[in-house]
Protein backbone atom coordinates (compact mmCIF):
# COMPACT_ATOMS: atom_id res chain seq x y z
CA UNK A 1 31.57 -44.77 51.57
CA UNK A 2 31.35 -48.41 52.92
CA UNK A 3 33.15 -51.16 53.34
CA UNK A 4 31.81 -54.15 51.16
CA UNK A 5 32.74 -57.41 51.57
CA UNK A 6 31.49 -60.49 48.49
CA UNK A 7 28.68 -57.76 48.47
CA UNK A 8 28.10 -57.41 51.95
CA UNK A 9 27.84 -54.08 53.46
CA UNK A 10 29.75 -53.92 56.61
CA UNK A 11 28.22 -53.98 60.08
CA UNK A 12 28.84 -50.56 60.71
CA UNK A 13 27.35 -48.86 57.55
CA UNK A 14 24.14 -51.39 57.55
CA UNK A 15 23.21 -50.05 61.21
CA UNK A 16 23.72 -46.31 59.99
CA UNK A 17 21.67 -46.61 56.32
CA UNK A 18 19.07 -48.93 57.92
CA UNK A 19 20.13 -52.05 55.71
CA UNK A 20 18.03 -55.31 56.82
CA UNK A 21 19.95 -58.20 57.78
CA UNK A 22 20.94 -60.36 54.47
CA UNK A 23 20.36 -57.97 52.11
CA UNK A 24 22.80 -57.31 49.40
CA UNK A 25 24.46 -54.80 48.55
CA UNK A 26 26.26 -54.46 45.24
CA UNK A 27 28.48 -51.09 44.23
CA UNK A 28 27.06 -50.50 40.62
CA UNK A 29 30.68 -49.55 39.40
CA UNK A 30 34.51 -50.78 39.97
CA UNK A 31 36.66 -47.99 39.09
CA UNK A 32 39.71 -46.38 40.19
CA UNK A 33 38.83 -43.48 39.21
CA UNK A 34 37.05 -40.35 41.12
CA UNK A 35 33.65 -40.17 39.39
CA UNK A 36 31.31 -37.25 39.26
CA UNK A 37 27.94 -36.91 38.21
CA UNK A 38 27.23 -34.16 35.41
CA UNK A 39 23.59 -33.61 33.81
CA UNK A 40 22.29 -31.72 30.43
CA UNK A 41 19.40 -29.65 30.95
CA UNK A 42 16.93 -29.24 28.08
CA UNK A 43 18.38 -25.85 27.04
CA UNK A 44 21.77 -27.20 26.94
CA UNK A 45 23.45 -25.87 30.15
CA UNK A 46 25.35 -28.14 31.78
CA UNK A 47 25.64 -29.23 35.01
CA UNK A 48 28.45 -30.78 37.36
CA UNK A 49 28.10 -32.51 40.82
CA UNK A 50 25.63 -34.43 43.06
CA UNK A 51 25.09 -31.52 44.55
CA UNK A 52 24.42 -28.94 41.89
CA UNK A 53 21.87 -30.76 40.29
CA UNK A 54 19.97 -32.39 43.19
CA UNK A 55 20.16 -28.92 45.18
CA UNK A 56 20.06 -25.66 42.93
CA UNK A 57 20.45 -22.40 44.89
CA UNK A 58 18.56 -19.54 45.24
CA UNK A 59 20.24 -16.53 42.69
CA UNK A 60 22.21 -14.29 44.45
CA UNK A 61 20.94 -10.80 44.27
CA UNK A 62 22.99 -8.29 42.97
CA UNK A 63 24.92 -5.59 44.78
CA UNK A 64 23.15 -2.59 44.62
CA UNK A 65 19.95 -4.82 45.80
CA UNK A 66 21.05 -6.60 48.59
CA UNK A 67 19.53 -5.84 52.10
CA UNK A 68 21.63 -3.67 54.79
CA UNK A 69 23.46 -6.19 57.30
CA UNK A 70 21.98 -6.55 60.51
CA UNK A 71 23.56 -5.81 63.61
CA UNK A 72 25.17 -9.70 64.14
CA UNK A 73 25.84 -11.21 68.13
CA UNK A 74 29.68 -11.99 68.37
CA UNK A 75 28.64 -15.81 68.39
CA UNK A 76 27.14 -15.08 64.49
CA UNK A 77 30.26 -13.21 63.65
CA UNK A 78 32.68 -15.61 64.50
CA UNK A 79 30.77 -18.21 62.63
CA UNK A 80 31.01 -15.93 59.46
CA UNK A 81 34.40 -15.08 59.88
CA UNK A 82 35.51 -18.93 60.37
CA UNK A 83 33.16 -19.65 56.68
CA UNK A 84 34.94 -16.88 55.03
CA UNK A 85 38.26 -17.42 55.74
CA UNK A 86 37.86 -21.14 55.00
CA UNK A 87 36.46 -23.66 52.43
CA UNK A 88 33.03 -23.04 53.88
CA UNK A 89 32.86 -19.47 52.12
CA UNK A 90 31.00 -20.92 48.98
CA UNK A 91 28.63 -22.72 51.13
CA UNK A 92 28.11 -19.44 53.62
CA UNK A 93 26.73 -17.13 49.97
CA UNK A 94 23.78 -19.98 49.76
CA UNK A 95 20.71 -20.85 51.87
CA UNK A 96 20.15 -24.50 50.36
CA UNK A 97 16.59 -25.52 49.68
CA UNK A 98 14.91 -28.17 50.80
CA UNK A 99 13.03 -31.06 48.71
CA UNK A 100 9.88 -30.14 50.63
CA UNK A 101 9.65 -26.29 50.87
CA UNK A 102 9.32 -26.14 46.60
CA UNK A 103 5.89 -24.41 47.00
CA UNK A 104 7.75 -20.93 48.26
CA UNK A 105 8.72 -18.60 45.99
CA UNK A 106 12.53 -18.76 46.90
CA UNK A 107 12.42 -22.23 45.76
CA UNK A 108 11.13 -21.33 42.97
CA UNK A 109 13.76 -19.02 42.27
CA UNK A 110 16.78 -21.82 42.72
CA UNK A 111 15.12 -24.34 40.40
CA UNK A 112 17.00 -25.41 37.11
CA UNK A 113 15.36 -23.15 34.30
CA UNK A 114 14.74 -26.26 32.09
CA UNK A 115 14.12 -29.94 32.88
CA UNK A 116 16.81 -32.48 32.88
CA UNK A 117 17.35 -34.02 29.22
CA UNK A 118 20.44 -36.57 30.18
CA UNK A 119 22.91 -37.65 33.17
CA UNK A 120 26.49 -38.54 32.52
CA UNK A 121 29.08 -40.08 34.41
CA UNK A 122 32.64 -37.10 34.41
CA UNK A 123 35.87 -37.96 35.94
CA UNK A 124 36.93 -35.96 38.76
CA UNK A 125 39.45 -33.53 37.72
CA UNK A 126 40.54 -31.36 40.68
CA UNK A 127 41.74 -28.62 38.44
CA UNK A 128 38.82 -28.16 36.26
CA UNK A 129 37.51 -24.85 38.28
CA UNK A 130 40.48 -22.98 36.91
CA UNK A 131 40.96 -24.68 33.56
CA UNK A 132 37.76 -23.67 31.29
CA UNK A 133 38.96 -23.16 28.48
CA UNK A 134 37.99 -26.28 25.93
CA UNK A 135 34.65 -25.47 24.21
CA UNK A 136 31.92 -27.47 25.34
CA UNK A 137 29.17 -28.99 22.99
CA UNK A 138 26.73 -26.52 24.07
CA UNK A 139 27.71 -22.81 22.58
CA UNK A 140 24.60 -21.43 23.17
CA UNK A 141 23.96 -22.16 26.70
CA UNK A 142 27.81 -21.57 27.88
CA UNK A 143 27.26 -17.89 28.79
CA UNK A 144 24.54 -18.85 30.80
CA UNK A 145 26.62 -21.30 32.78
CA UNK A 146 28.77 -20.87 35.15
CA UNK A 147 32.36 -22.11 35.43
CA UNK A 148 31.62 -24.60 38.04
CA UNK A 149 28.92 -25.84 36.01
CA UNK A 150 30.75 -26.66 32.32
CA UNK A 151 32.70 -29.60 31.33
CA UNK A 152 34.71 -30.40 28.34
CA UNK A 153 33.87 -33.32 26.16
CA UNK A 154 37.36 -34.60 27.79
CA UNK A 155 35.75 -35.34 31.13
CA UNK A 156 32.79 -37.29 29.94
CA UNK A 157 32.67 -41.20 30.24
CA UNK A 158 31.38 -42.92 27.28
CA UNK A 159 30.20 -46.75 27.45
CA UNK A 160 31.05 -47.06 31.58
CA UNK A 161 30.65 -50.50 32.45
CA UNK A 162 28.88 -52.06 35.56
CA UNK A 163 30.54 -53.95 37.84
CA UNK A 164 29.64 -57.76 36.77
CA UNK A 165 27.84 -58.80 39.45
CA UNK A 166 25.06 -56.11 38.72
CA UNK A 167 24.37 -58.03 35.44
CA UNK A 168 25.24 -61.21 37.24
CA UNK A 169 22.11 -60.03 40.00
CA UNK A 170 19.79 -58.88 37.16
CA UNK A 171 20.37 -62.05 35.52
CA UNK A 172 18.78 -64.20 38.52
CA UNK A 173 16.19 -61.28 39.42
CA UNK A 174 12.24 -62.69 39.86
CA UNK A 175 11.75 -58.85 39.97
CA UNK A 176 13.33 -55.66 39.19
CA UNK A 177 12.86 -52.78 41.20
CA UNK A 178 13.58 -49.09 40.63
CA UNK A 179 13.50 -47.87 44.09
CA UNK A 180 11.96 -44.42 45.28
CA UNK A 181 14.14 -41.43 45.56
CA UNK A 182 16.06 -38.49 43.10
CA UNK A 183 15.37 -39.59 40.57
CA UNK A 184 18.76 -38.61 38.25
CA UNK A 185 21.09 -38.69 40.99
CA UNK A 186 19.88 -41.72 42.66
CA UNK A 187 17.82 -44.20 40.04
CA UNK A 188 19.18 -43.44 37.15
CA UNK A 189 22.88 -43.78 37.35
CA UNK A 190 22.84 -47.18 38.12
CA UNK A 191 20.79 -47.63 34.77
CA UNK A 192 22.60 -45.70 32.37
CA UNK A 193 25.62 -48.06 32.63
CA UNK A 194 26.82 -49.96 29.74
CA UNK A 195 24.68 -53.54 29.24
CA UNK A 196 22.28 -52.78 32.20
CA UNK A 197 19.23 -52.15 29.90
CA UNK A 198 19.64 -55.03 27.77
CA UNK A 199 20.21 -57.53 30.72
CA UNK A 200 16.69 -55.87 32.02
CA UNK A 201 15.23 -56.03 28.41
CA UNK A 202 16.09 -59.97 28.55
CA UNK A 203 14.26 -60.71 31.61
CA UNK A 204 11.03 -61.97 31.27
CA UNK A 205 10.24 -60.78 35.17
CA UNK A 206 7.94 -58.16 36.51
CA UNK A 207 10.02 -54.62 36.51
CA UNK A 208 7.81 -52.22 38.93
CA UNK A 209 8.42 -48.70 39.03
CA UNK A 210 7.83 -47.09 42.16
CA UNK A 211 6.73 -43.19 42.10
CA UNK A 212 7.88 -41.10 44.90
CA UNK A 213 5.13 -39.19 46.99
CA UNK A 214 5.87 -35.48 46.04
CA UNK A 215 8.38 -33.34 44.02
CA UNK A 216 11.79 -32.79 44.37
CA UNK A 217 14.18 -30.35 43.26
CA UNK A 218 15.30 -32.59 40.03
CA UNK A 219 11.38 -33.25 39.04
CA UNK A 220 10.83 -29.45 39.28
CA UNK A 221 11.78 -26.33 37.22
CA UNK A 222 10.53 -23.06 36.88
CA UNK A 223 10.81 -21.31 33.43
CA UNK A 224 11.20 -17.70 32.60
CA UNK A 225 8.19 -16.38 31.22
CA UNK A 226 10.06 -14.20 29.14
CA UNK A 227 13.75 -12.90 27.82
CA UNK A 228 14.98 -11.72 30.89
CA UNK A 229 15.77 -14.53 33.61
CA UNK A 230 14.92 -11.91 36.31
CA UNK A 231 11.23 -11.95 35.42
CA UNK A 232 8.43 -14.52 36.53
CA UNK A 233 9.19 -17.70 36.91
CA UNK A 234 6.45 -20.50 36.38
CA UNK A 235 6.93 -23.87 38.17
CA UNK A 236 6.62 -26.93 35.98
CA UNK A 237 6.73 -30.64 37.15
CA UNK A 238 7.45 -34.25 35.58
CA UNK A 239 4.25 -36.51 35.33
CA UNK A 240 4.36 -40.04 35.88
CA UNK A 241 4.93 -40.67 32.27
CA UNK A 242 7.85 -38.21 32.18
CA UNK A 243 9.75 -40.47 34.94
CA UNK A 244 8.72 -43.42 32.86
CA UNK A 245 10.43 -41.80 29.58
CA UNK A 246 13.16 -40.63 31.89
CA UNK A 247 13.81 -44.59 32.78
CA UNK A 248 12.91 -45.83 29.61
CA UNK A 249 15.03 -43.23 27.98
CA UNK A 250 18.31 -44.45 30.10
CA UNK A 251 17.97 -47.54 29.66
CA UNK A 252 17.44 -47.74 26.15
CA UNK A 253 20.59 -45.53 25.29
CA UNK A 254 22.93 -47.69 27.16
CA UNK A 255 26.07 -48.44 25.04
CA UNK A 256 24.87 -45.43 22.63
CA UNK A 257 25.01 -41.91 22.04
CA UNK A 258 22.50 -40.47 24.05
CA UNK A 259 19.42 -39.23 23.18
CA UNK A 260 20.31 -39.80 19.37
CA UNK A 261 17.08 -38.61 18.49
CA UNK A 262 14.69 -41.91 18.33
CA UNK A 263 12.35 -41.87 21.41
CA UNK A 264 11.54 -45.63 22.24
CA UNK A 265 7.96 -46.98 20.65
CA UNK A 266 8.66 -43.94 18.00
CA UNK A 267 6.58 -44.39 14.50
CA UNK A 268 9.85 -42.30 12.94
CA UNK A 269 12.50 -44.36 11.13
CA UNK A 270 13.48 -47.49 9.58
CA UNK A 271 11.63 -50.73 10.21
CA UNK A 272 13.73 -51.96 12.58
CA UNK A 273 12.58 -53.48 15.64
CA UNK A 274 11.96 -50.86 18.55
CA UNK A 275 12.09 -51.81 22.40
CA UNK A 276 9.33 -51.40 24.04
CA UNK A 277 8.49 -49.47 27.12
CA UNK A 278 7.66 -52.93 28.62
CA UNK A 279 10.62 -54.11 27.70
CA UNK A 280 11.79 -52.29 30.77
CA UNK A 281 8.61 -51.24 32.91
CA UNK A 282 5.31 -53.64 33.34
CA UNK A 283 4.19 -51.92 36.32
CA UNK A 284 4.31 -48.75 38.29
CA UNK A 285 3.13 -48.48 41.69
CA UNK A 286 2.14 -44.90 44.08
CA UNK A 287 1.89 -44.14 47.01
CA UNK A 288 -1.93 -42.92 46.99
CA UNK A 289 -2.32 -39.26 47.77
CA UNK A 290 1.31 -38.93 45.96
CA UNK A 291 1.63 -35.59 44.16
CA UNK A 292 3.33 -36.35 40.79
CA UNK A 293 0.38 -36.98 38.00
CA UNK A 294 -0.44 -40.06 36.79
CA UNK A 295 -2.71 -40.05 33.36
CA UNK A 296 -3.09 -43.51 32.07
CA UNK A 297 -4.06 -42.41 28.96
CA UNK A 298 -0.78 -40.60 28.72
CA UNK A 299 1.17 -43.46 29.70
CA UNK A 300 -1.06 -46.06 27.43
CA UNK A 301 -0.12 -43.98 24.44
CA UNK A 302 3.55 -43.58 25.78
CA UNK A 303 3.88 -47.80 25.45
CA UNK A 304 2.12 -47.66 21.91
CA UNK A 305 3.14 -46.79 18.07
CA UNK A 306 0.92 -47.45 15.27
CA UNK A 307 3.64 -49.90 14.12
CA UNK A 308 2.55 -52.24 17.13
CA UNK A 309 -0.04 -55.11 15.97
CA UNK A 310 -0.65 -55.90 19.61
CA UNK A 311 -1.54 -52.95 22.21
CA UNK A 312 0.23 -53.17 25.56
CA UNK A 313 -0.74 -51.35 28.91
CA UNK A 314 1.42 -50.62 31.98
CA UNK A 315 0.11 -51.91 35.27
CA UNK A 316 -0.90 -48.59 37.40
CA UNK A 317 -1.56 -49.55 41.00
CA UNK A 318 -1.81 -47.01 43.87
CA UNK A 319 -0.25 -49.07 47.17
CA UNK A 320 -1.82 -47.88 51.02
CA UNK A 321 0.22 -44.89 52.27
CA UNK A 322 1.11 -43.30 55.48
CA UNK A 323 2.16 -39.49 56.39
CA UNK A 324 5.61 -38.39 55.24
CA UNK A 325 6.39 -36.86 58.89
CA UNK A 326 5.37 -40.14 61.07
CA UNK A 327 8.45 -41.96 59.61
CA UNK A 328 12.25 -41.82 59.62
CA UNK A 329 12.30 -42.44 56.20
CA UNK A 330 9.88 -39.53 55.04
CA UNK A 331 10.97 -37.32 57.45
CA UNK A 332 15.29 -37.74 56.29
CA UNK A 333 13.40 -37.10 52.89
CA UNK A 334 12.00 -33.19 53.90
CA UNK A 335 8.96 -34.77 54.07
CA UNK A 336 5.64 -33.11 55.28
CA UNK A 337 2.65 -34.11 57.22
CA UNK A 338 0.80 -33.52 53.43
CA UNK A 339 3.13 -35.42 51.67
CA UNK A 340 2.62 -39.41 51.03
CA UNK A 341 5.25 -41.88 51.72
CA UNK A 342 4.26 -45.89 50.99
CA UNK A 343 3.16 -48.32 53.79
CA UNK A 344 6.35 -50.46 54.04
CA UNK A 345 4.17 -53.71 54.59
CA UNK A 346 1.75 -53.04 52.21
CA UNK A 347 4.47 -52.32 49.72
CA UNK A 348 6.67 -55.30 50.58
CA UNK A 349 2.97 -57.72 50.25
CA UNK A 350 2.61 -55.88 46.77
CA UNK A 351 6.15 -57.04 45.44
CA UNK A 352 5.94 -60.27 46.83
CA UNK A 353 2.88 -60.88 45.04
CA UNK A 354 4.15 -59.84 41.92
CA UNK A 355 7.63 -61.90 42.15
CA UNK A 356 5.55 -64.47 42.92
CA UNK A 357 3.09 -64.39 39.95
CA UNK A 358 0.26 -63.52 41.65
């Protein structure tokens, strides 16, 4: 955590997260509650925690397949015997993978078996571990899901409202920004708040969305290729017009049920009026060399219904781009030399311009 002050990280925190001077910072929630992230994969199984959704593990094998131990130095056995005798015994059955090693087969192996449908915000409840019992919405899935992994519909936050001076900052904004990084544990949970897409609807102002370099984790899956979960995997990724949906999508459902159903710029339903993609993105810049896929036709016919009498384009603009690994930033990241990170001036000239009007 950090210390905030009228919105004003403290001294301390800026130096360790690398915060320029008069920058501020703005907690997206006041709460006194413990809050927890939970997410709804495609297939229905649910997930709780940070942690569980931005790093899945590799499955366990099962008894009668696991390797013979290896003859351990006493320095390795003490270390195991301190994680099993003490909180770190979860931790100690798990070799976590990294965002940048999703090309080996054991990564492939820890994805999530389905993409991410929808984030949530759950309130902490210490003894949920040993109290799952209440159904959750899911029947189907709830076999295939762990204890630690389920929720009830009692933990679930409905309508969680931002703290004001989000809106307050949107309000004033001569550009919106959705940073780089995960994107359903980092972008999107600031979005998915209640009145944060219609104060970013309202604004006439560019609203650039900026595509990471490579995969992670939460952009990746692998599905079974068949019945049994043990068989082949295949690894699928989001394109640049699934994050856009994924933004869109968040946005859009604020203050609603989500995903009711209606996907924005949708020719299915009444004759209401729909919000439009731009509504909420004008422009998406990439690092160039980046990784994720970026069809334009895709995304043209993403902003466009039949409905529309006008056609509308997102602005696609690839930005100069350095080496993950020659940078702090990249590197923190798992980053590797073949991975693309953006040229922070180039970048920074590229927003100005476009908060400027130029």
């Amino acid at each position: 955590g950090a210390v905030l002050k009228d919105g004003q990280p403290s001294f301390f925190f800026s130096k360790v997260a690398g915060i320029p001077s008069g920058s501020r910072v703005i907690p997206a929630v006041l709460s006194q509650e413990r809050l927890v992230l939970g997410a709804v994969l495609k297939d229905g199984t649910r997930i709780r925690g940070q942690y569980q959704i931005s790093h899945p593990h590799p499955k366990l094998p099962s008894v009668g397949q696991q390797d013979e131990p290896k003859p351990q130095s006493s320095a390795l056995r003490s270390t195991n015997q301190r994680e099993r005798s003490g909180s770190g015994s979860s931790i100690s059955r798990h070799r976590q993978v990294v965002k940048s090693s999703l090309d080996s087969k054991e990564a492939i192996a820890s994805l999530h078996p389905s993409p991410i449908s929808t984030l949530h915000y759950l309130l902490h409840d210490p003894t949920w571990r040993r109290r799952n019992n209440a159904p959750v919405k899911h029947e189907a899935s709830s076999s295939s899901a762990t204890p630690e992994q389920q929720w009830s519909d009692r933990h679930e936050i409905s309508n969680l409202e931002p703290n004001p001076l989000v809106l307050d900052a949107i309000s004033n904004a001569n550009c919106i920004v959705y940073g780089c990084g995960s994107l359903y544990t980092s972008v999107l949970p600031s979005l998915v708040l209640e009145g944060v897409g219609g104060a970013i609807s309202e604004r006439n102002v560019p609203k650039v969305l900026l595509l990471n370099g490579w995969h992670d984790s939460e952009t990746s899956w692998a599905e079974s290729s068949g019945s049994d979960d043990d068989g082949d995997r295949t690894l699928k990724r989001m394109d640049a017009t699934s994050f856009v949906k994924a933004v869109v999508d968040a946005l859009y459902h604020t203050g609603s049920d989500v995903h009711r159903g209606d996907d924005v710029n949708s020719d299915v339903g009444d004759s209401s009026p729909t919000p439009l993609v731009t509504d909420y993105i004008t422009h998406i810049l990439y690092p160039i060399g980046t990784e994720i896929e970026i069809n334009e036709q895709s995304l043209a016919e993403s902003c466009n219904s039949r409905r529309q009498q006008q056609r509308i384009e997102l602005q696609v603009r690839g930005i100069e781009s350095i080496p993950a690994d020659t940078c702090s930033e990249g590197s923190r990241s798992g980053g590797l030399a073949h991975h693309r990170v953006f040229d922070p001036r180039a970048l920074v000239d590229a927003l100005l311009d476009l908060a400027n009007g130029r």
